[in-house]
N, C-alpha and C. Protein backbone atom coordinates (compact mmCIF):
# COMPACT_ATOMS: atom_id res chain seq x y z
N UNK A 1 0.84 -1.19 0.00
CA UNK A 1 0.00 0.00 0.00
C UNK A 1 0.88 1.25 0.00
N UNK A 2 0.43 2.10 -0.69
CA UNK A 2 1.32 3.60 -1.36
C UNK A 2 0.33 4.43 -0.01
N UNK A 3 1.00 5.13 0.67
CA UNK A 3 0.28 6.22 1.96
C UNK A 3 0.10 7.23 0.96
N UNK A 4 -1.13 7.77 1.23
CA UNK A 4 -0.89 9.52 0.52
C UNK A 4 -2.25 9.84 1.79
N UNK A 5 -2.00 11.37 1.89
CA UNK A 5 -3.07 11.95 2.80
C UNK A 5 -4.04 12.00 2.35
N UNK A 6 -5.37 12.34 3.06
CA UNK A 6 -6.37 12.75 2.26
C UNK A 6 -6.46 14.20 1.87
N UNK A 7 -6.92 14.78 1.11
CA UNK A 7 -6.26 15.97 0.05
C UNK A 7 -6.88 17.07 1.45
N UNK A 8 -8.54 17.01 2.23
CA UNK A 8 -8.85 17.52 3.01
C UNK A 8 -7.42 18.21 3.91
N UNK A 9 -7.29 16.61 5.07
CA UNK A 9 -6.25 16.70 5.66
C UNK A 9 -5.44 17.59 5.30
N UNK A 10 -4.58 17.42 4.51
CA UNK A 10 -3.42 17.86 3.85
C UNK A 10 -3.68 19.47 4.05
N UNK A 11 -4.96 19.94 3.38
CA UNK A 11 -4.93 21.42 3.44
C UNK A 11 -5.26 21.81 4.50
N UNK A 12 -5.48 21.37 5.40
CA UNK A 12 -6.09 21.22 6.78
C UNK A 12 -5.07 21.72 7.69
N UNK A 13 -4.07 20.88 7.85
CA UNK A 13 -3.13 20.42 8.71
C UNK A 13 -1.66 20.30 8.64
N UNK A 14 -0.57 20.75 9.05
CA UNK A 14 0.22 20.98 8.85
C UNK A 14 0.91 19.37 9.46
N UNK A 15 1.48 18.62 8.40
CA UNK A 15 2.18 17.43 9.32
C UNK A 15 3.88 17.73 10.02
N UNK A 16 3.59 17.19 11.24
CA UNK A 16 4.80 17.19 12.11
C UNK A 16 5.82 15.98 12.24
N UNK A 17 5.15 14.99 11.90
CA UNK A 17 6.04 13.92 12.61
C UNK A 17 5.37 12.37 11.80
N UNK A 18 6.04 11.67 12.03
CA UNK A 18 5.92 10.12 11.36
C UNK A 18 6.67 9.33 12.50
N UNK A 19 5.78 7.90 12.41
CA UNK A 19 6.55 6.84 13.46
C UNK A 19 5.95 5.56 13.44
N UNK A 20 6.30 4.86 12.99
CA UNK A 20 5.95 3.22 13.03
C UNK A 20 4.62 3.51 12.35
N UNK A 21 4.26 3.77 10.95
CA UNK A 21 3.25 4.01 10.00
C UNK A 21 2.17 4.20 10.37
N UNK A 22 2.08 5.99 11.34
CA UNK A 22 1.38 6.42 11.99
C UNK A 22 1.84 8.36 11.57
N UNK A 23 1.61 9.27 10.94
CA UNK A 23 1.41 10.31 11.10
C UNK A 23 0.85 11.72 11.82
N UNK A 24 1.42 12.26 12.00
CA UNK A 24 1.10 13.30 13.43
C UNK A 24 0.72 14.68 12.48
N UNK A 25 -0.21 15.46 12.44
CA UNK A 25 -0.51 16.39 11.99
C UNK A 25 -1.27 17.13 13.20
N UNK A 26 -0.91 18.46 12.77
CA UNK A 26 -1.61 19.57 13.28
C UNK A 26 -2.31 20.33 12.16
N UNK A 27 -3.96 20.74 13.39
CA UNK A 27 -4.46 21.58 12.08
C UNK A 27 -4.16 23.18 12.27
N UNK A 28 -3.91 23.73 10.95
CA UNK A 28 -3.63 24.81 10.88
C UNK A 28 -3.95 26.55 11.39
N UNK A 29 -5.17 26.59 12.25
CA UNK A 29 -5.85 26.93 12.94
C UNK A 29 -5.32 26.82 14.38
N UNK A 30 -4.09 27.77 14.70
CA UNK A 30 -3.57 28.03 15.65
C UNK A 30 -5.09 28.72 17.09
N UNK A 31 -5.62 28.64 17.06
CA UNK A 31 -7.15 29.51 17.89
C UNK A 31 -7.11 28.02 19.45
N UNK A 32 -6.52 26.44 18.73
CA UNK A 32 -6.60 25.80 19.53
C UNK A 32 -5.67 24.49 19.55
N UNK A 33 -5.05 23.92 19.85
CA UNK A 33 -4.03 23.22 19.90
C UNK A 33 -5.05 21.46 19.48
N UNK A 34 -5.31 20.85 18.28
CA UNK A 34 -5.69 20.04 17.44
C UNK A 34 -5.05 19.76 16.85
N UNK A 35 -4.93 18.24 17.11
CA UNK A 35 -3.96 17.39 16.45
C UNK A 35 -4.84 16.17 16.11
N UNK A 36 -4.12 15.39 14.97
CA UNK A 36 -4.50 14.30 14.75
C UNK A 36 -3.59 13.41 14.23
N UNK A 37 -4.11 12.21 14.43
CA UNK A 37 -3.01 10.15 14.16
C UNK A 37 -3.71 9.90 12.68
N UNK A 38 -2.93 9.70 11.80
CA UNK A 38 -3.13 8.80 10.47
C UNK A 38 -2.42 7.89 10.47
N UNK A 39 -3.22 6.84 10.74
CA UNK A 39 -2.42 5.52 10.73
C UNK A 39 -2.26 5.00 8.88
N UNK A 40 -1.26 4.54 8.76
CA UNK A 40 -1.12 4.31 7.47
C UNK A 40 -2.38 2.95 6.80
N UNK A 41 -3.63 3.67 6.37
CA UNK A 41 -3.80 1.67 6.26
C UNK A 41 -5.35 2.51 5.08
N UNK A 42 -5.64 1.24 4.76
CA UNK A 42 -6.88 1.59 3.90
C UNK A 42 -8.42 1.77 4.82
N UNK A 43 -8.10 0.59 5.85
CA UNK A 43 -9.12 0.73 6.57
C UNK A 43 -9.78 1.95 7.49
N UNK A 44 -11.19 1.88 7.53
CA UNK A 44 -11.87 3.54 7.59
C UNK A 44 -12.28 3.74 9.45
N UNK A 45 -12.25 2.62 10.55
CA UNK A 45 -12.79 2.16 11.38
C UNK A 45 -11.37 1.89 12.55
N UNK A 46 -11.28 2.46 13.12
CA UNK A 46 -10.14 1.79 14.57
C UNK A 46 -10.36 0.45 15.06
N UNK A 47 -11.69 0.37 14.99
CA UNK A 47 -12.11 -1.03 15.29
C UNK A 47 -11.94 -2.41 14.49
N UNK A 48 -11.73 -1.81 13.36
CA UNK A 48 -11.38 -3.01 12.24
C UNK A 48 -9.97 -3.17 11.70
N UNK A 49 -9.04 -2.28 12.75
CA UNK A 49 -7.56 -2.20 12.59
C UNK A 49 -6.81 -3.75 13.23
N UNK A 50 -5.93 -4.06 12.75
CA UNK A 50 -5.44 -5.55 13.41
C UNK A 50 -4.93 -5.09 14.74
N UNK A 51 -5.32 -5.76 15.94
CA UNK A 51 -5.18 -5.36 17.10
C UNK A 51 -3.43 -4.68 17.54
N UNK A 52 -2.53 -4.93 16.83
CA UNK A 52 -1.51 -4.75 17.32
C UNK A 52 -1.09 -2.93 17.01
N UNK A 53 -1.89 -2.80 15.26
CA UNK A 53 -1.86 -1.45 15.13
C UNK A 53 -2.72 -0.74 15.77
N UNK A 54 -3.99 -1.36 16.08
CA UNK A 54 -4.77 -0.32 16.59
C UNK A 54 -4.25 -0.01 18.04
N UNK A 55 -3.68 -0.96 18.65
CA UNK A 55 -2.62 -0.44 20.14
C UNK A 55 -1.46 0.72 19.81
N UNK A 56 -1.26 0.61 18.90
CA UNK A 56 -0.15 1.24 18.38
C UNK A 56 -0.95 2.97 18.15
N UNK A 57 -1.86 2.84 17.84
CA UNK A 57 -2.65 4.35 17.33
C UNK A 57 -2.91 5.06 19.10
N UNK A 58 -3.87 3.48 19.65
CA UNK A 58 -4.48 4.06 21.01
C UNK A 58 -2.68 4.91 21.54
N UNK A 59 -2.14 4.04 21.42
CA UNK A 59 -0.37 4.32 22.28
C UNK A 59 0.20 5.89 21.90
N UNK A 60 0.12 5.87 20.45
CA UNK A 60 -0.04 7.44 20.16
C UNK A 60 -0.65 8.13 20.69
N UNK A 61 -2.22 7.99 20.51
CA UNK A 61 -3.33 8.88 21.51
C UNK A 61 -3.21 9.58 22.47
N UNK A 62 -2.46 8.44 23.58
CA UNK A 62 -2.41 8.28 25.22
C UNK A 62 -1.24 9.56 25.06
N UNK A 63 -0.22 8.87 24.26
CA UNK A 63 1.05 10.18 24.53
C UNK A 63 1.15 11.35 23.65
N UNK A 64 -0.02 11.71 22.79
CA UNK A 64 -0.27 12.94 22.21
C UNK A 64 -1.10 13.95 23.38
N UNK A 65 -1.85 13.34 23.98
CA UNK A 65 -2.55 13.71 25.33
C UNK A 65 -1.75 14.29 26.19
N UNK A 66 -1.14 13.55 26.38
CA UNK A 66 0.03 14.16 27.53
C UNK A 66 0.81 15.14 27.14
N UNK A 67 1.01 15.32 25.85
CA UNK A 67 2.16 16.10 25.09
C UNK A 67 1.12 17.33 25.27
N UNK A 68 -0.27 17.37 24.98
CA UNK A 68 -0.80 18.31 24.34
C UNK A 68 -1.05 18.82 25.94
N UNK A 69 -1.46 18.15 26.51
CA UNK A 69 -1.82 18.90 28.16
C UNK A 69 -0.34 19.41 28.69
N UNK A 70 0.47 18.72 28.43
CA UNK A 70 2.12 19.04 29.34
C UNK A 70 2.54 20.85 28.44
N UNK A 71 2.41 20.79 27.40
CA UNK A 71 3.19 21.46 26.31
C UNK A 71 1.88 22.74 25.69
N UNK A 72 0.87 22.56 25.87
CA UNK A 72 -0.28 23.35 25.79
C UNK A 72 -0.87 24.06 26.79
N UNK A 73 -0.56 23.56 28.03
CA UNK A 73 -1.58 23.83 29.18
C UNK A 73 -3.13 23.33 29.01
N UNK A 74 -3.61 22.56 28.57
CA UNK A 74 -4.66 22.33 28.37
C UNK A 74 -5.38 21.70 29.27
N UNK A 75 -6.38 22.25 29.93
CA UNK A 75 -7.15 21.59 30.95
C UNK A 75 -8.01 20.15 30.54
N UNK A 76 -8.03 19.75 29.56
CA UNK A 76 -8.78 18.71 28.69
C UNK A 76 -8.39 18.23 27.82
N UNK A 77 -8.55 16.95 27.27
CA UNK A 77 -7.99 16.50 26.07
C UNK A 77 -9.47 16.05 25.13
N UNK A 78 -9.67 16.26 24.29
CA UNK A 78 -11.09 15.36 23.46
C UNK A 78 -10.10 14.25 22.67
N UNK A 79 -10.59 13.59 22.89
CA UNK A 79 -9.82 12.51 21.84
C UNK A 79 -11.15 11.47 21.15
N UNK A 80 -11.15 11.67 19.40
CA UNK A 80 -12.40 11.15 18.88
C UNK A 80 -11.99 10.85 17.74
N UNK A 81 -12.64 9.33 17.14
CA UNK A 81 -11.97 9.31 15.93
C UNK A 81 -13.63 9.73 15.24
N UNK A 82 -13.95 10.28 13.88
CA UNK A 82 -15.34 10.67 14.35
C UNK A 82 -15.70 10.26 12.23
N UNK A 83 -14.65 10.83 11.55
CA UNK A 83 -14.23 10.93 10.02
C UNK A 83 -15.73 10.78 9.08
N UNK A 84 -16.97 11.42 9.64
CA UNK A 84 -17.85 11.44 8.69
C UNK A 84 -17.53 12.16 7.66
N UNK A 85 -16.90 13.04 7.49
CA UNK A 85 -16.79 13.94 6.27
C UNK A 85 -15.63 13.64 5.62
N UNK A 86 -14.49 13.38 6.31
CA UNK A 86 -12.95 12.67 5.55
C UNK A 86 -12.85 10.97 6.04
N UNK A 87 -13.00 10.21 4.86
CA UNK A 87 -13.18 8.57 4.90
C UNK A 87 -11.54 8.06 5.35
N UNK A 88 -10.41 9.00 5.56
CA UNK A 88 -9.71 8.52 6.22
C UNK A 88 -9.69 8.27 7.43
N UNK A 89 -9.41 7.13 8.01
CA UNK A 89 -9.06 6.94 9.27
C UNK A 89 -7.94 7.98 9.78
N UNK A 90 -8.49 8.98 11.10
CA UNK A 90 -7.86 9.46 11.42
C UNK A 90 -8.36 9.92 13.00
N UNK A 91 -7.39 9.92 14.40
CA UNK A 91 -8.38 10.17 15.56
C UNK A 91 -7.34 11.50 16.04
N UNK A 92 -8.69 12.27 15.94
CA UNK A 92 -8.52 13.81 16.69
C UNK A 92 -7.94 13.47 18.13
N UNK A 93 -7.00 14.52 18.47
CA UNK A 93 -6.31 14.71 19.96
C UNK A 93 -6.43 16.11 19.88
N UNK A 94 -7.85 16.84 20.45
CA UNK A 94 -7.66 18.36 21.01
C UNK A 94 -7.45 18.78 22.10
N UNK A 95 -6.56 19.72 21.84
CA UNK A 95 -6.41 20.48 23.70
C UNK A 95 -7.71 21.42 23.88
N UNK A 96 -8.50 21.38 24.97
CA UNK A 96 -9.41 22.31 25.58
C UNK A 96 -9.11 23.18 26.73
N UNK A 97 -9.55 24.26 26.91
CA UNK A 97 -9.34 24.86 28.34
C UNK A 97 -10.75 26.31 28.42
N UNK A 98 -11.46 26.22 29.54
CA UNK A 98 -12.10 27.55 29.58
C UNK A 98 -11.74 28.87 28.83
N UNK A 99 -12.08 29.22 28.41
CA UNK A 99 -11.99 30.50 27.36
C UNK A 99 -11.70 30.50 26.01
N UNK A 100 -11.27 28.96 25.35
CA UNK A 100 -10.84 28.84 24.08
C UNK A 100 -12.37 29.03 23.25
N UNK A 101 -12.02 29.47 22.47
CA UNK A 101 -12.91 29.93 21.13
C UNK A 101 -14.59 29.07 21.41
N UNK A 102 -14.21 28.02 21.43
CA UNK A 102 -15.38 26.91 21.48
C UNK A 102 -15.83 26.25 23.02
N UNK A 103 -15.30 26.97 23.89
CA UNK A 103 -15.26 26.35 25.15
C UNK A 103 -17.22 26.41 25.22
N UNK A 104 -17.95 26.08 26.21
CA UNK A 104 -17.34 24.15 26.63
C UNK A 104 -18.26 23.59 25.07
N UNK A 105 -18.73 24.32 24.50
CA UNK A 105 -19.00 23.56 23.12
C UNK A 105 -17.64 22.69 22.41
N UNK A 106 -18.67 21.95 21.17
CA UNK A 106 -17.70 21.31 20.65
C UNK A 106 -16.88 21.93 19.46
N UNK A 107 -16.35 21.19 19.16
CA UNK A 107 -15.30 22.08 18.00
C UNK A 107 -15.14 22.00 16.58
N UNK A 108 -15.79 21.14 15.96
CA UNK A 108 -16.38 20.35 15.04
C UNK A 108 -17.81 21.71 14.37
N UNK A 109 -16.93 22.59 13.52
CA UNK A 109 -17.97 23.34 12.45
C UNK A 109 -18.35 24.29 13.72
N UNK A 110 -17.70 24.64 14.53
CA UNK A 110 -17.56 25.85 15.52
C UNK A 110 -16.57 26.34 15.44
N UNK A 111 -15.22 26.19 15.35
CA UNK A 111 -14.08 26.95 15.80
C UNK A 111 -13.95 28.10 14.43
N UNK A 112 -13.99 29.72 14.88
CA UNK A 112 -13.52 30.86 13.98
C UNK A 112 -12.14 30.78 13.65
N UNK A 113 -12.23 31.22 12.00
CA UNK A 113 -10.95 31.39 11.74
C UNK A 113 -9.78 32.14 12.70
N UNK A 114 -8.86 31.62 12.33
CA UNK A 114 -7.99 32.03 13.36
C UNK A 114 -6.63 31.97 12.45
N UNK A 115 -5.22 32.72 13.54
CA UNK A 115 -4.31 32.56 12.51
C UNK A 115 -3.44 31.28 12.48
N UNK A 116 -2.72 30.85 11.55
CA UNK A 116 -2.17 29.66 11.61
C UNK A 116 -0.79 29.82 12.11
N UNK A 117 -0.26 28.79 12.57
CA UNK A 117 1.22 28.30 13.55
C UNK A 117 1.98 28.95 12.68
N UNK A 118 2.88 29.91 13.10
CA UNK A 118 4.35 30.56 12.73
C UNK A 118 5.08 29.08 12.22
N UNK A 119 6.24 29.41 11.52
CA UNK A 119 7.36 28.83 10.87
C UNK A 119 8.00 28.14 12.79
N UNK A 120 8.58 29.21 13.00
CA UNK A 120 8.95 28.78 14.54
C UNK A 120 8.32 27.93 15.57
N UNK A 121 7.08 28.25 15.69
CA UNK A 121 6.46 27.52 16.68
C UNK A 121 5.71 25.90 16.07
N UNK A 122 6.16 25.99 15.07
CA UNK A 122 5.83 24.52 14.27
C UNK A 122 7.18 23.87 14.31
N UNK A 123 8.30 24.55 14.19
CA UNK A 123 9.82 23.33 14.47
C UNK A 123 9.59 23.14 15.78
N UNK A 124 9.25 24.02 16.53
CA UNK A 124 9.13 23.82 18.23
C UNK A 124 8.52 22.62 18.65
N UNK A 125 7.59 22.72 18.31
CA UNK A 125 6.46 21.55 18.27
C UNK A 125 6.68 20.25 17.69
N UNK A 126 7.17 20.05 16.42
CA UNK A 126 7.75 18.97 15.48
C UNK A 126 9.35 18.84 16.48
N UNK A 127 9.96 19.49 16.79
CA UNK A 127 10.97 19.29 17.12
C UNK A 127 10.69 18.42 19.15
N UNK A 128 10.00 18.97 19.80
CA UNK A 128 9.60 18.40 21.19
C UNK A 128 8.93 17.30 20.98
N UNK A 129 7.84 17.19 20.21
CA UNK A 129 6.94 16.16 19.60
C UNK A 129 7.90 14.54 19.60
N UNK A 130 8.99 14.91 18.44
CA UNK A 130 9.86 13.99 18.35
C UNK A 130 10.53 13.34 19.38
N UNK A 131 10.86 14.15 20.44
CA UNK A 131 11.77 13.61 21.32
C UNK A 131 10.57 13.42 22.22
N UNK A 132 9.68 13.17 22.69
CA UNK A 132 8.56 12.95 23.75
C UNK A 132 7.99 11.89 22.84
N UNK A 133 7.99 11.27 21.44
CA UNK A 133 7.80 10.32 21.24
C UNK A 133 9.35 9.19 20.44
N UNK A 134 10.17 9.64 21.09
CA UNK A 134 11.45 9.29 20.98
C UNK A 134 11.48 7.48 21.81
């Protein structure tokens, strides 16, 4: 199988990182710290992933969470794989906290444009990212 993103994604999200055929993207919409796992595979469902990758995605999850609360301040994590509108398999890791754009709503066709991650604060991120999943 040839990986390519889904074209959505892609314009979406700025990718940071790769690891055991799993992709780390951020979306471009700096307003809230949203990230998401593309596991490399055709399949559209976490549930229908062969158990060893889908541990492998949850394992990402768990330590994108931590990254995003440690490195964000984020009082909350949403973590959802949800992909009605993009048929890629892919599970959201957002940071939440009182006062963000969408607080305590959801974020999904709520969050206002906003500006996107500097040049800098995207190596920052790609660069910590790496070594916290080192």
């Amino acid at each position: 199988m040839t990986f390519s993103l889904h074209p959505q994604l892609a314009e979406d999200f700025h990718q940071l990182h790769a690891l055991d055929g799993c992709h780390i993207l951020l979306r471009r919409n700096a307003l809230i710290p949203w990230y998401i796992i593309v596991p490399e595979t055709d399949l559209s469902e976490l549930d229908r992933l062969p158990d060893r990758q889908r541990q492998h995605v949850y394992g990402l999850g768990d330590q994108l969470a931590r990254f995003v609360r440690d490195t964000h301040g984020s009082q909350r994590v949403n973590v959802a794989a949800i992909g009605n509108l993009v048929p890629q398999l892919h599970l959201h890791v957002i940071g939440r906290s009182p006062g963000d754009p969408c607080w305590p709503g959801v974020v999904w066709g709520q969050l206002p444009p906003g500006p996107d991650w500097n040049d800098a604060e995207i190596a920052r991120l790609t660069s910590k990212l790496a070594a916290v999943l080192a």
